[in-house]
Protein backbone atom coordinates (compact mmCIF):
# COMPACT_ATOMS: atom_id res chain seq x y z
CA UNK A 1 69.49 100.73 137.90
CA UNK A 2 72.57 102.84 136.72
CA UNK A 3 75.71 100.77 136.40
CA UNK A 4 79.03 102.27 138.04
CA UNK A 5 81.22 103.97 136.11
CA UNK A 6 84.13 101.38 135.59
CA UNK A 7 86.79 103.75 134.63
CA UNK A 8 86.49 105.91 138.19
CA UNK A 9 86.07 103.04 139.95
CA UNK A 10 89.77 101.63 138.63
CA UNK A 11 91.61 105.16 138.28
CA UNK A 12 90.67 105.99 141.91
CA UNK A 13 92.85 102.45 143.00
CA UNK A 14 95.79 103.86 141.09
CA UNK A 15 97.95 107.47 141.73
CA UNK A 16 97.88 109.72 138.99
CA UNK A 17 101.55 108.70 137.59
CA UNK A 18 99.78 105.38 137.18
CA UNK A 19 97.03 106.42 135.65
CA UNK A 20 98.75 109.04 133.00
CA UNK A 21 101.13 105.75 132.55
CA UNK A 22 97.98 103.29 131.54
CA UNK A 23 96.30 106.21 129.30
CA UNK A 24 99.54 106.57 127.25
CA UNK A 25 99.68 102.54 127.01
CA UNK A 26 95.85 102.23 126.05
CA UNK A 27 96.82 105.23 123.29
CA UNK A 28 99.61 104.13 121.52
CA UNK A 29 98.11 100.58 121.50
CA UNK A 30 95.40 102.03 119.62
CA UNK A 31 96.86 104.35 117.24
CA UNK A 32 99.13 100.53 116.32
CA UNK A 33 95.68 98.60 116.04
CA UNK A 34 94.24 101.50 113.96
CA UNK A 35 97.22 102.05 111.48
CA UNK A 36 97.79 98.21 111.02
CA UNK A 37 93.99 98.15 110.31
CA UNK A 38 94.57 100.66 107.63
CA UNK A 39 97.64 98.76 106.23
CA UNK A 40 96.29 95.78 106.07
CA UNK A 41 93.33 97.25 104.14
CA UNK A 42 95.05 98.87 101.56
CA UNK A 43 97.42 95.81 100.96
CA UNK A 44 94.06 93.76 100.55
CA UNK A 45 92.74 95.25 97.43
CA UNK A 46 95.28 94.70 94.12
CA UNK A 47 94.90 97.84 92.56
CA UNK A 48 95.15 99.66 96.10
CA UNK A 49 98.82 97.58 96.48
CA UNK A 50 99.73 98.19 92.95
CA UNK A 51 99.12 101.81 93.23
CA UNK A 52 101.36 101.84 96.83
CA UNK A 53 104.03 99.73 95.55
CA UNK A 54 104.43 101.28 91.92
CA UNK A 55 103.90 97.81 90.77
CA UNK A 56 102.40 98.75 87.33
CA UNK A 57 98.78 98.29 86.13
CA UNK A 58 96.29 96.57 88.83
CA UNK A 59 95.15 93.92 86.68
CA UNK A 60 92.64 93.48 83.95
């Protein structure tokens, strides 16, 4: 049994303004997750953080 496609079955309840208007959101809402995903992943490692923040030598 095929499920329905979720997506069509939303954008068809909204006009196309509406729809451009919740792509856009659901975009930059991403591309914020993704970079603080990268931030907070090369602030986790202490040579990675040393290396950004010219903070010397890493450690030992």
């Amino acid at each position: 049994m095929a499920l329905p496609n979720l997506r069509r079955i939303f954008s068809s309840a909204r006009s196309a303004a509406q729809e451009r208007a919740v792509s856009r959101q659901a975009f930059f809402r991403f591309v914020a997750f993704a970079t603080s995903c990268i931030c907070i992943a090369l602030l986790s490692s202490p040579r990675r953080r040393a290396a950004l923040l010219g903070a010397g030598s890493g450690g030992s």
